[in-house]
N, C-alpha and C. Protein backbone atom coordinates (compact mmCIF):
# COMPACT_ATOMS: atom_id res chain seq x y z
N UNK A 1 102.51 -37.18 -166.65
CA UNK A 1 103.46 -36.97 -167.71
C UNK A 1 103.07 -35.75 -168.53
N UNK A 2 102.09 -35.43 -168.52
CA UNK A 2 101.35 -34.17 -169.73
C UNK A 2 102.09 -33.25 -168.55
N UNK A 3 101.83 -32.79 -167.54
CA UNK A 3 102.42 -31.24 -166.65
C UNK A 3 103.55 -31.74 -167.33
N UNK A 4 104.45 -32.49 -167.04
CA UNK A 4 105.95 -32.00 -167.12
C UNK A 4 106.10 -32.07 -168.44
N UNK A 5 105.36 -32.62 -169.58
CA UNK A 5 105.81 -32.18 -171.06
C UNK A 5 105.36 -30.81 -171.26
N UNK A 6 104.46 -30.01 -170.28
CA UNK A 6 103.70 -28.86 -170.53
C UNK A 6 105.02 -28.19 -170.07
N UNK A 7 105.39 -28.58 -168.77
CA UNK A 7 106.66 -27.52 -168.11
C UNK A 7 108.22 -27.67 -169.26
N UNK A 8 108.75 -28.85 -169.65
CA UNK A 8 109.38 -28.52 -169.99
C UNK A 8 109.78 -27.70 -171.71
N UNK A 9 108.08 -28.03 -172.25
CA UNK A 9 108.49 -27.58 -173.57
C UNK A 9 108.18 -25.63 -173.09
N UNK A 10 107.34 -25.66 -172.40
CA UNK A 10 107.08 -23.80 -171.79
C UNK A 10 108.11 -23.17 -171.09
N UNK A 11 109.25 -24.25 -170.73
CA UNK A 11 110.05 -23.66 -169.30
C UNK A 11 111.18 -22.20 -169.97
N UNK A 12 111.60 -22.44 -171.20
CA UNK A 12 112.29 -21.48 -171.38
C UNK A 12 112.10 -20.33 -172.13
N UNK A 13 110.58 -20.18 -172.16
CA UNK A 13 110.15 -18.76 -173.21
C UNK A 13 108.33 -18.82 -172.94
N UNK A 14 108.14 -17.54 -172.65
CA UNK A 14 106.76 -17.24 -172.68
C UNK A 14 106.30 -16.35 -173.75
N UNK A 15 106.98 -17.11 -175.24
CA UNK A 15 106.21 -16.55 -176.41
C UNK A 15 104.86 -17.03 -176.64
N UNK A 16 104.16 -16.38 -177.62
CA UNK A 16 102.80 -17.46 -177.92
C UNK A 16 102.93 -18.60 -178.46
N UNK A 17 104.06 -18.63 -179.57
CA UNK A 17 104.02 -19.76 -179.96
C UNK A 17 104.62 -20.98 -179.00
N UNK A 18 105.22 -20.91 -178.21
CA UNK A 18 105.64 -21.98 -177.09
C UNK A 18 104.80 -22.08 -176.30
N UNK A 19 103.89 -21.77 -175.86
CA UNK A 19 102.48 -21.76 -174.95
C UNK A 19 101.54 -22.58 -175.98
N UNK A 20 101.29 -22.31 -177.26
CA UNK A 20 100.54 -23.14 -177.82
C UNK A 20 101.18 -24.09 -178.26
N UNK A 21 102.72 -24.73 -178.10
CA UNK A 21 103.08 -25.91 -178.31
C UNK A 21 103.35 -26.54 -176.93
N UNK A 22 102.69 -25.78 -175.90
CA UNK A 22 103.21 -26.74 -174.67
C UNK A 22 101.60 -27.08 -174.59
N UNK A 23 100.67 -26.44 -174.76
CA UNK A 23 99.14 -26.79 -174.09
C UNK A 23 99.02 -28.10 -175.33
N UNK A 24 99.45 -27.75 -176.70
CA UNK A 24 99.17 -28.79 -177.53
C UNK A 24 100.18 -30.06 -176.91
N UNK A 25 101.43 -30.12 -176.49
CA UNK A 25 101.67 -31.47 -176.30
C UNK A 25 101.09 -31.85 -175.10
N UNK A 26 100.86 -31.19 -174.44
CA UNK A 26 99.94 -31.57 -173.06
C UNK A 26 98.32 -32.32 -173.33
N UNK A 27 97.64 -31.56 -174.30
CA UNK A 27 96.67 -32.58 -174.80
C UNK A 27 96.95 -33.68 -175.13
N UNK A 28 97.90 -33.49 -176.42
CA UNK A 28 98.41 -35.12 -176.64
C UNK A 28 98.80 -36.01 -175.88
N UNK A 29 99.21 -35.67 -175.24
CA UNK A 29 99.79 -36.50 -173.61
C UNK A 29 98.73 -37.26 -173.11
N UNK A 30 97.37 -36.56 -172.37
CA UNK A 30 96.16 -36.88 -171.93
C UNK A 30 95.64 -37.62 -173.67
N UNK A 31 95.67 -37.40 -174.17
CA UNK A 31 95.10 -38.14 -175.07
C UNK A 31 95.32 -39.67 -175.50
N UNK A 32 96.88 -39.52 -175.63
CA UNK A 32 97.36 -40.95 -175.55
C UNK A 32 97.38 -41.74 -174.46
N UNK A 33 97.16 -40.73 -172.40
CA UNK A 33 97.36 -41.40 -171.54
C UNK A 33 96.13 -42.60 -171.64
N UNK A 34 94.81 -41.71 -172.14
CA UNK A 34 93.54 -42.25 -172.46
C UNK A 34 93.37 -43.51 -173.39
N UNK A 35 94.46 -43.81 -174.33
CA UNK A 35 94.46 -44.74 -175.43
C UNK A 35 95.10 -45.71 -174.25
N UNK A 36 96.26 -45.38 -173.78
CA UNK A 36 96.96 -46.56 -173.40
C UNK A 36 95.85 -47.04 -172.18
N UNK A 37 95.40 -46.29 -171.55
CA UNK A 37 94.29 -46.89 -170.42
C UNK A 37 93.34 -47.59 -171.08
N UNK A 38 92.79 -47.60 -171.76
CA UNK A 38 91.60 -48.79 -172.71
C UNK A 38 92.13 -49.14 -173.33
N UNK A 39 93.47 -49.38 -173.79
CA UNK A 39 94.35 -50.83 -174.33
C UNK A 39 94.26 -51.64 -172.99
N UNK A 40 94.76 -50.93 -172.00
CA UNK A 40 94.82 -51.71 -170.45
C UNK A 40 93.21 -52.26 -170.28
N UNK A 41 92.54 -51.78 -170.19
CA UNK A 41 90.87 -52.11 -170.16
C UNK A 41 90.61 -53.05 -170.87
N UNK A 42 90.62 -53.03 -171.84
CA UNK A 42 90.43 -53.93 -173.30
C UNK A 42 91.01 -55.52 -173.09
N UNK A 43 92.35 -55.33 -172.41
CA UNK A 43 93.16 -56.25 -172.44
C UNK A 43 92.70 -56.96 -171.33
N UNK A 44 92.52 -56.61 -170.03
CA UNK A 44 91.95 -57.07 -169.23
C UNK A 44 90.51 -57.92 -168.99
N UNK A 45 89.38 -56.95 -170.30
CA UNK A 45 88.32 -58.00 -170.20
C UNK A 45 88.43 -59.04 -171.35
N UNK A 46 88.75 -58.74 -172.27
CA UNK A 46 88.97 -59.70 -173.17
C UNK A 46 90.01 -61.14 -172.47
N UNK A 47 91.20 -60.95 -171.95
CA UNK A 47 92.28 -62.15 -171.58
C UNK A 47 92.12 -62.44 -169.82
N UNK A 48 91.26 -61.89 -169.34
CA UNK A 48 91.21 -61.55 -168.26
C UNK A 48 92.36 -61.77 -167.11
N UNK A 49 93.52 -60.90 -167.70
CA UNK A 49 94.71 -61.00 -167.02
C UNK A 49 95.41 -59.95 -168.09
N UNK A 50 96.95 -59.31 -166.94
CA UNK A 50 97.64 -58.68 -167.06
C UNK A 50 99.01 -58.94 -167.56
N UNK A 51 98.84 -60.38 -167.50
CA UNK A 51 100.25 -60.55 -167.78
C UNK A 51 100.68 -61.12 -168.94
N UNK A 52 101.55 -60.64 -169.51
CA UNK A 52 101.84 -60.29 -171.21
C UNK A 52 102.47 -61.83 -171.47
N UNK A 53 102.73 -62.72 -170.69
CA UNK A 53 103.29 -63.99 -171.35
C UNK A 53 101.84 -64.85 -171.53
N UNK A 54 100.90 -64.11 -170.81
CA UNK A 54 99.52 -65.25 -170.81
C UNK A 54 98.28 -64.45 -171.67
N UNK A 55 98.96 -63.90 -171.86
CA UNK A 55 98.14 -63.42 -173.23
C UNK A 55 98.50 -63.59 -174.66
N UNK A 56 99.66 -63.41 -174.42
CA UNK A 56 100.63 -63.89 -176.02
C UNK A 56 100.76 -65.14 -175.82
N UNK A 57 100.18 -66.36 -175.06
CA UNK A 57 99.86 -67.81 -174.93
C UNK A 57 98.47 -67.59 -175.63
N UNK A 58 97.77 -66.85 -175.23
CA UNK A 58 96.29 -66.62 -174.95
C UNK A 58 95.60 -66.56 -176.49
N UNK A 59 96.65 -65.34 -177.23
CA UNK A 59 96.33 -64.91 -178.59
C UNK A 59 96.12 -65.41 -179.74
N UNK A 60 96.62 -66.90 -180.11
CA UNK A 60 96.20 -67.32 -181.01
C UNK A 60 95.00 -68.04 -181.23
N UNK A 61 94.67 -68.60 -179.68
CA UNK A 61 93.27 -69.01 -179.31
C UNK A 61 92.43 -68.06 -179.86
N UNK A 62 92.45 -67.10 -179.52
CA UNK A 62 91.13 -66.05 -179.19
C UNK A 62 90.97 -65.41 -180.23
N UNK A 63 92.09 -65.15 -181.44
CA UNK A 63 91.88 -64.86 -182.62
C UNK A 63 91.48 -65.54 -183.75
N UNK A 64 91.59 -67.20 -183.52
CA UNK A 64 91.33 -68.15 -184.31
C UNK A 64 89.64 -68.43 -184.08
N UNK A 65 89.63 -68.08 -182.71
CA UNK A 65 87.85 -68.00 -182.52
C UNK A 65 87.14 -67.33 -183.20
N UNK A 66 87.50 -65.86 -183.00
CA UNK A 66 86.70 -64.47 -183.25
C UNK A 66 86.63 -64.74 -184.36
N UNK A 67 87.41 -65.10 -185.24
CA UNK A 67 87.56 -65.19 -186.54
C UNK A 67 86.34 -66.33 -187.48
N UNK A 68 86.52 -67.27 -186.51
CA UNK A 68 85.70 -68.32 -187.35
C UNK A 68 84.19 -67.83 -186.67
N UNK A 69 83.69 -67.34 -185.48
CA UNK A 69 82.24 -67.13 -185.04
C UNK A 69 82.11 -65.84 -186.43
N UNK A 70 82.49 -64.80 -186.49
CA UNK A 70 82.59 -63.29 -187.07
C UNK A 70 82.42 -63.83 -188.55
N UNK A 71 82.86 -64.89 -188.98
CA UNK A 71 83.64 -65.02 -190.38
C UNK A 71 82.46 -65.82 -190.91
């Protein structure tokens, strides 16, 4: 997804300033691809599963825990 936000915000002008707003949304891109991948990580070792109805089963358990061991 970052190339093609790089291609399409660069595709119609090779000023400087559109080169430094295509490399900047292209970082951001990789940056957030990186957040959403260790939400995925995170989610996985903590609920050890992918699937969003057995975790939002899962969630009030596991927060009512953390809470009272932490607390």
């Amino acid at each position: 997804m970052g190339l093609f936000s790089y291609l399409l915000v660069n595709f119609y002008s090779q000023r400087v300033y559109t080169v430094k707003a295509a490399i900047k949304t292209f970082v951001f891109a990789r940056i957030s691809d990186l957040f959403m991948f260790g939400a995925f990580i995170l989610t996985l070792l903590f609920f050890h599963t992918t699937d969003l109805t057995a975790v939002f089963i899962q969630m009030p358990f596991k927060v009512s825990y953390y809470v009272l061991v932490l607390g």
